[in-house]
Protein backbone atom coordinates (compact mmCIF):
# COMPACT_ATOMS: atom_id res chain seq x y z
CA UNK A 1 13.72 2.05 -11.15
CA UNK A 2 14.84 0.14 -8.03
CA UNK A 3 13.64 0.61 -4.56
CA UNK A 4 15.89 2.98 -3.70
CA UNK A 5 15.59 5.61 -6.72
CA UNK A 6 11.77 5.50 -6.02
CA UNK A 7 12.40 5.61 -1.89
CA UNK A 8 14.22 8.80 -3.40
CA UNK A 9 11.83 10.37 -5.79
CA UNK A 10 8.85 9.96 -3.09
CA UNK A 11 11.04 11.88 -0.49
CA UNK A 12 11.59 14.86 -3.45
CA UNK A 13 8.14 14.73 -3.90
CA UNK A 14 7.12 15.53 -0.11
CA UNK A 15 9.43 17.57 0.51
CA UNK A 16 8.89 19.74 -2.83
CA UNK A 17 5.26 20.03 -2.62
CA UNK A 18 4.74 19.64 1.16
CA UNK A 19 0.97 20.04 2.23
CA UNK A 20 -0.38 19.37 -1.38
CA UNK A 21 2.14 16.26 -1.47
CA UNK A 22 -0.07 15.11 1.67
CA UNK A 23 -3.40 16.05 0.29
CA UNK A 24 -2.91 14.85 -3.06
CA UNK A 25 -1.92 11.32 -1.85
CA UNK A 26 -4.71 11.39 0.40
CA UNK A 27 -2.93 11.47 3.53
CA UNK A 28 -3.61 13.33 6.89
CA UNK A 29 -0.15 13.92 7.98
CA UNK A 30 3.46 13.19 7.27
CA UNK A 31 3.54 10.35 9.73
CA UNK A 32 0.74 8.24 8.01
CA UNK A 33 2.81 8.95 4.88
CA UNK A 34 5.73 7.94 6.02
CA UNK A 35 4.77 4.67 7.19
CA UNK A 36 2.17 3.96 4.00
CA UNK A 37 4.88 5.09 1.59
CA UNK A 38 7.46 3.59 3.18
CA UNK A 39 6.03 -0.02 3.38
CA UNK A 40 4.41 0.22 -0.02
CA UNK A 41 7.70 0.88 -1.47
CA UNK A 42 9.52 -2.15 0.33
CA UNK A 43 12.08 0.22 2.84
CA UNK A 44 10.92 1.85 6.28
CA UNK A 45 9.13 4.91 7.03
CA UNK A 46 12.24 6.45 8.42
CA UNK A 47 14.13 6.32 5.50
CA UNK A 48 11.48 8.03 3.22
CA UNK A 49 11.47 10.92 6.14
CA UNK A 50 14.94 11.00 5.66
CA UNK A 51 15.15 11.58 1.97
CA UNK A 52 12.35 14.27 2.47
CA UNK A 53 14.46 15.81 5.16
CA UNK A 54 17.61 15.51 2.57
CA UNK A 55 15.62 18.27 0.53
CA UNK A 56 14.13 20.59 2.49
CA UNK A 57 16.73 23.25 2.55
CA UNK A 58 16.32 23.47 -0.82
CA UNK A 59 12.49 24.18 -0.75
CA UNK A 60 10.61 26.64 1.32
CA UNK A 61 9.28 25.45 4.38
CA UNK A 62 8.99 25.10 8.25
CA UNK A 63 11.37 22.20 8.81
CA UNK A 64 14.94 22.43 9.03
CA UNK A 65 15.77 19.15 7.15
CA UNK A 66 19.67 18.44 7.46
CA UNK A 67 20.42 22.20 7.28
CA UNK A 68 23.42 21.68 8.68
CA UNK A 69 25.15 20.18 5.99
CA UNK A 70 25.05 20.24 2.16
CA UNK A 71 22.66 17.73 0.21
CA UNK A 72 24.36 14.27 -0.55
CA UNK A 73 25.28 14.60 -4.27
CA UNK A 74 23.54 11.20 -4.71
CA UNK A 75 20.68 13.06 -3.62
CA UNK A 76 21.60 16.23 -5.66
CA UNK A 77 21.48 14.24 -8.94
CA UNK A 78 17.59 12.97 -8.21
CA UNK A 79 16.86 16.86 -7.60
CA UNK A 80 18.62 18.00 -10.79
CA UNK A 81 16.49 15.38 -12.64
CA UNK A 82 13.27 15.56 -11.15
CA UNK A 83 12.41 19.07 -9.76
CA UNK A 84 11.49 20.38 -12.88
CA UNK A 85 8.74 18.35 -13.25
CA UNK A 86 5.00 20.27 -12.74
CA UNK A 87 3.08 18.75 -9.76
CA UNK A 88 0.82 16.64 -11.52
CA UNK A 89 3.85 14.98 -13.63
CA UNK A 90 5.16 14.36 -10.40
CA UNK A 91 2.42 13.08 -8.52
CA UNK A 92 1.54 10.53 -11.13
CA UNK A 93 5.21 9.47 -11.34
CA UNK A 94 5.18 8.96 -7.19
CA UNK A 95 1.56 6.90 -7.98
CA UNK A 96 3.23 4.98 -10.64
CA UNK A 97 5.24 3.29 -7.44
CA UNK A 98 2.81 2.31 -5.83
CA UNK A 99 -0.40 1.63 -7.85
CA UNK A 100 0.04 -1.47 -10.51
CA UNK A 101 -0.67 -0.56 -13.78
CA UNK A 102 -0.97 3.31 -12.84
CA UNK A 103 -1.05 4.18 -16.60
CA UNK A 104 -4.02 2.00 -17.08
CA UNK A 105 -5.79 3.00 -14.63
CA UNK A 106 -5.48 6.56 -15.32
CA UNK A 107 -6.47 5.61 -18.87
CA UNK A 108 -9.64 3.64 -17.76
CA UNK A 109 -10.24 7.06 -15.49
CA UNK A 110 -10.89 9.15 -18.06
CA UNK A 111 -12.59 6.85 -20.64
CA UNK A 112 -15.17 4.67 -18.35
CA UNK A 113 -15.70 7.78 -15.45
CA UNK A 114 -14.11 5.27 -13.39
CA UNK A 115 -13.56 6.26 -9.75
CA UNK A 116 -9.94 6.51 -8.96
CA UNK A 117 -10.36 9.48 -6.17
CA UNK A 118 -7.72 10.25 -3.77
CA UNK A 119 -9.82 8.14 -1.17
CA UNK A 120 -9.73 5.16 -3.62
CA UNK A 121 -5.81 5.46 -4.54
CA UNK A 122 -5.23 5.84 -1.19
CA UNK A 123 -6.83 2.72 -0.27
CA UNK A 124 -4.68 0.82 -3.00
CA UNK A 125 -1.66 2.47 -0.81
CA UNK A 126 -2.77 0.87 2.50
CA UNK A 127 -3.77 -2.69 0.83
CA UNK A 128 0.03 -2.04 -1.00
CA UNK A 129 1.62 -0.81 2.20
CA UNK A 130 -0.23 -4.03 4.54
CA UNK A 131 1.00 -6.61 2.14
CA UNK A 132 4.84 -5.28 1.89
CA UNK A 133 4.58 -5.14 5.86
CA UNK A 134 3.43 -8.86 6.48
CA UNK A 135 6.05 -9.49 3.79
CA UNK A 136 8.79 -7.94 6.36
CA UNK A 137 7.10 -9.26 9.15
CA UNK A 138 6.01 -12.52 8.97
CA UNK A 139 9.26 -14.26 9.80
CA UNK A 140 9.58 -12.67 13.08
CA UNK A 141 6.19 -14.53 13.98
CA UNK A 142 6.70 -18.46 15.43
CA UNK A 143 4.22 -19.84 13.71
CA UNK A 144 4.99 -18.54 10.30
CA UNK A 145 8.75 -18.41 10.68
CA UNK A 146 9.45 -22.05 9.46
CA UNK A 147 7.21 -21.67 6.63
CA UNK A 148 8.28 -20.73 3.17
CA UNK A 149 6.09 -17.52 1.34
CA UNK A 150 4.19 -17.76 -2.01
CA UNK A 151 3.04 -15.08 -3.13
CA UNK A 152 -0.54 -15.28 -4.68
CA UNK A 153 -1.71 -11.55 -4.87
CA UNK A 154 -1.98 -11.82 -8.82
CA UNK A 155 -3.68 -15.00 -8.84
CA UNK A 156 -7.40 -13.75 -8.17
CA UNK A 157 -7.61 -17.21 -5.68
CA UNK A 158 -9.04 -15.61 -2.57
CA UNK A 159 -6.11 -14.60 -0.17
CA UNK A 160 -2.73 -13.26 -0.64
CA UNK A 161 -0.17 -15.51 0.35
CA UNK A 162 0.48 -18.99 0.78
CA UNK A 163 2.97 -19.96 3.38
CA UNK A 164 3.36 -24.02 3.62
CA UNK A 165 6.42 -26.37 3.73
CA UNK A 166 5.42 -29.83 3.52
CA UNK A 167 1.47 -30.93 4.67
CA UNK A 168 1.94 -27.67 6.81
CA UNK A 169 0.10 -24.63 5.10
CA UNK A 170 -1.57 -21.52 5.86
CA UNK A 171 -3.63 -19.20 3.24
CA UNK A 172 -2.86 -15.52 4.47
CA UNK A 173 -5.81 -12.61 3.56
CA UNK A 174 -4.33 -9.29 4.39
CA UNK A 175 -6.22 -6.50 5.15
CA UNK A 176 -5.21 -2.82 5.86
CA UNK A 177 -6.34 -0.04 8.22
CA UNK A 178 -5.16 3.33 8.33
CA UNK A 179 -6.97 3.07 12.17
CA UNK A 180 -6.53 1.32 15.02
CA UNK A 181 -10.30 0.25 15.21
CA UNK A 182 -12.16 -0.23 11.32
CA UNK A 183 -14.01 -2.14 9.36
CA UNK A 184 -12.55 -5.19 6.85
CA UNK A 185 -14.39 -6.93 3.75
CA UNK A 186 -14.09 -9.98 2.48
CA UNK A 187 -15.22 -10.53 -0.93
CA UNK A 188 -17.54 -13.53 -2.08
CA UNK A 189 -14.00 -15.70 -2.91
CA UNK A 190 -12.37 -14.63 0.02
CA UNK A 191 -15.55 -15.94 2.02
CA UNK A 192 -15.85 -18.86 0.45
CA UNK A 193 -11.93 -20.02 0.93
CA UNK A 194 -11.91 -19.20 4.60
CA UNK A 195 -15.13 -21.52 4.87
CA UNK A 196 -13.91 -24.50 3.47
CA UNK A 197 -9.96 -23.51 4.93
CA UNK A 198 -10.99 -23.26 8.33
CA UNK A 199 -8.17 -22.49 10.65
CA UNK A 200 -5.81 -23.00 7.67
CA UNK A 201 -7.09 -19.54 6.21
CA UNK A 202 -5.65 -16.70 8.41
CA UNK A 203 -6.46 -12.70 8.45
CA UNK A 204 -3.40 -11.06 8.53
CA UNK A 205 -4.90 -7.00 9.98
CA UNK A 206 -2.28 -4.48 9.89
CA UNK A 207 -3.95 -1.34 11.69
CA UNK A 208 -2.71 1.77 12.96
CA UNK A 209 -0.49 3.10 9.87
CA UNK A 210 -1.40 6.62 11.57
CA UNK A 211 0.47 6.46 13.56
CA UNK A 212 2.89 3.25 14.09
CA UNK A 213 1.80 0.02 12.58
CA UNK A 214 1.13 -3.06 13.93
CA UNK A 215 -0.96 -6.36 12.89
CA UNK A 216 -3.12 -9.06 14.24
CA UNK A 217 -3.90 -12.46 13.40
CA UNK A 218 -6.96 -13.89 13.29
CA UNK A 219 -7.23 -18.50 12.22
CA UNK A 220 -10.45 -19.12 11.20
CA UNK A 221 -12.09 -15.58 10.88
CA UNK A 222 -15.22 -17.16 10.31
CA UNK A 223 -15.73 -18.83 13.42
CA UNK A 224 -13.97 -15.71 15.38
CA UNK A 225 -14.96 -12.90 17.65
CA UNK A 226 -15.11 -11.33 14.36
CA UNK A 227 -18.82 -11.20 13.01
CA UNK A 228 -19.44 -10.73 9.82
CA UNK A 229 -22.55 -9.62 7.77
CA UNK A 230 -23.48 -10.54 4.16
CA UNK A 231 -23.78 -7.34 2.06
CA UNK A 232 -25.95 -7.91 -0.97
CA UNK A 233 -25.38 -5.96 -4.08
CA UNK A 234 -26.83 -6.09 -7.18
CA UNK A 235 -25.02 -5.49 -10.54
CA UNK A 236 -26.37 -3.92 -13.85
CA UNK A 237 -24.36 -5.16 -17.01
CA UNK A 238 -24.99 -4.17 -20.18
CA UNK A 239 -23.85 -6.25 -23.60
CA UNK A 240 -23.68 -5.73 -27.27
CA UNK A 241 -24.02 -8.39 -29.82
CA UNK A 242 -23.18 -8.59 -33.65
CA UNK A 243 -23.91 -11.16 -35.68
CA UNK A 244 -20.74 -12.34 -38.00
């Protein structure tokens, strides 16, 4: 599916199931959805209140949507296709967009008791939704704007993006917060690349998704106003061995 049949789907989806849409996803209101969903999925929150708007004359509910005119067949044919399906064929569908390797994890759920909560998926949104918005963003910002964007999310190397052209580079952690005020972790890697990066490793914070998002930047976190404190935690593995 392309951005637009899932920008779509998600907007079926709210409008459909409405307050157990919201809950379900883990969100608060339609706002926060709107601008979580909408940045996760690479298009703005107005356009997935739009497509939930496109739908709700067709569903019970307290909105008006665009009553005043007939759905958009475009629209019509996503409804024809997709409103049969129960809720939780739907909801894992909408997940699917916005969780890598949904499927997996689901699988992994149900085999290792692994916890994959509503808080927990909805903290894979935000991380989703922060990354897609410094993606949209970061060209807009003087510093970064001559800079050409690698993206590094899959490479396990202790920030997200590298933006460089030349000898000129910056390593780019992004962190998410539903908030305007929270709290932000940086794992062992993460730690140990802004030490030795210095004010070439940046935090990237987009906060407020709420309400309306918006982002600071912070060069050298270590050596910030930000303080950080070592958490210690210890780790019980168990192994198995055979002898061939």
């Amino acid at each position: 599916m392309n951005r637009l049949d899932k920008s779509i789907i998600t907007g079926l989806f709210l409008s459909q199931h409405d307050q157990n849409a919201l809950i379900d996803l883990g969100f608060k209101t339609f706002q926060e959805s709107f601008n979580v969903l909408g940045y996760s999925l690479g298009t703005k929150p107005a356009s997935i209140k739009n497509y939930r708007d496109e739908f709700d004359s067709l569903f019970p509910n307290n909105r008006k949507g665009w009553h005043k005119r007939p759905i958009r067949s475009y629209c019509k044919v996503y409804f024809d296709q997709y409103s049969n399906l129960n809720f939780e064929e739907f909801s894992s569908l909408v997940k699917s967009f916005l969780i890598e390797n949904y499927e997996i994890e689901k699988f992994l759920k149900k085999i290792e008791r692994k916890d994959f909560s509503e808080t927990v998926a909805k903290r894979l949104f935000t991380g989703k939704a922060a990354e897609e918005y410094f993606k949209s963003e970061y060209k807009k910002i003087q510093i970064f704007s001559p800079l050409e964007l690698t993206d590094t999310t899959n490479m396990g190397c202790g920030f997200d993006f590298k933006l460089s052209l030349e000898t000129n580079f910056y390593c780019i952690e992004v962190k998410g917060l539903n908030e305007l005020k929270g709290s932000i972790l940086l794992t062992e890697k993460e730690f140990y690349m802004a030490q030795n990066m210095k004010e070439n490793y940046c935090l990237f914070i987009v906060k407020n998704f709420k309400e309306k998002p918006q982002h600071d930047i912070v060069f050298d976190p270590l050596n910030s106003r930000l303080a950080f404190k070592e958490i210690k935690s210890e780790i019980i593995q168990t192994n198995f061995r055979a002898t061939i």
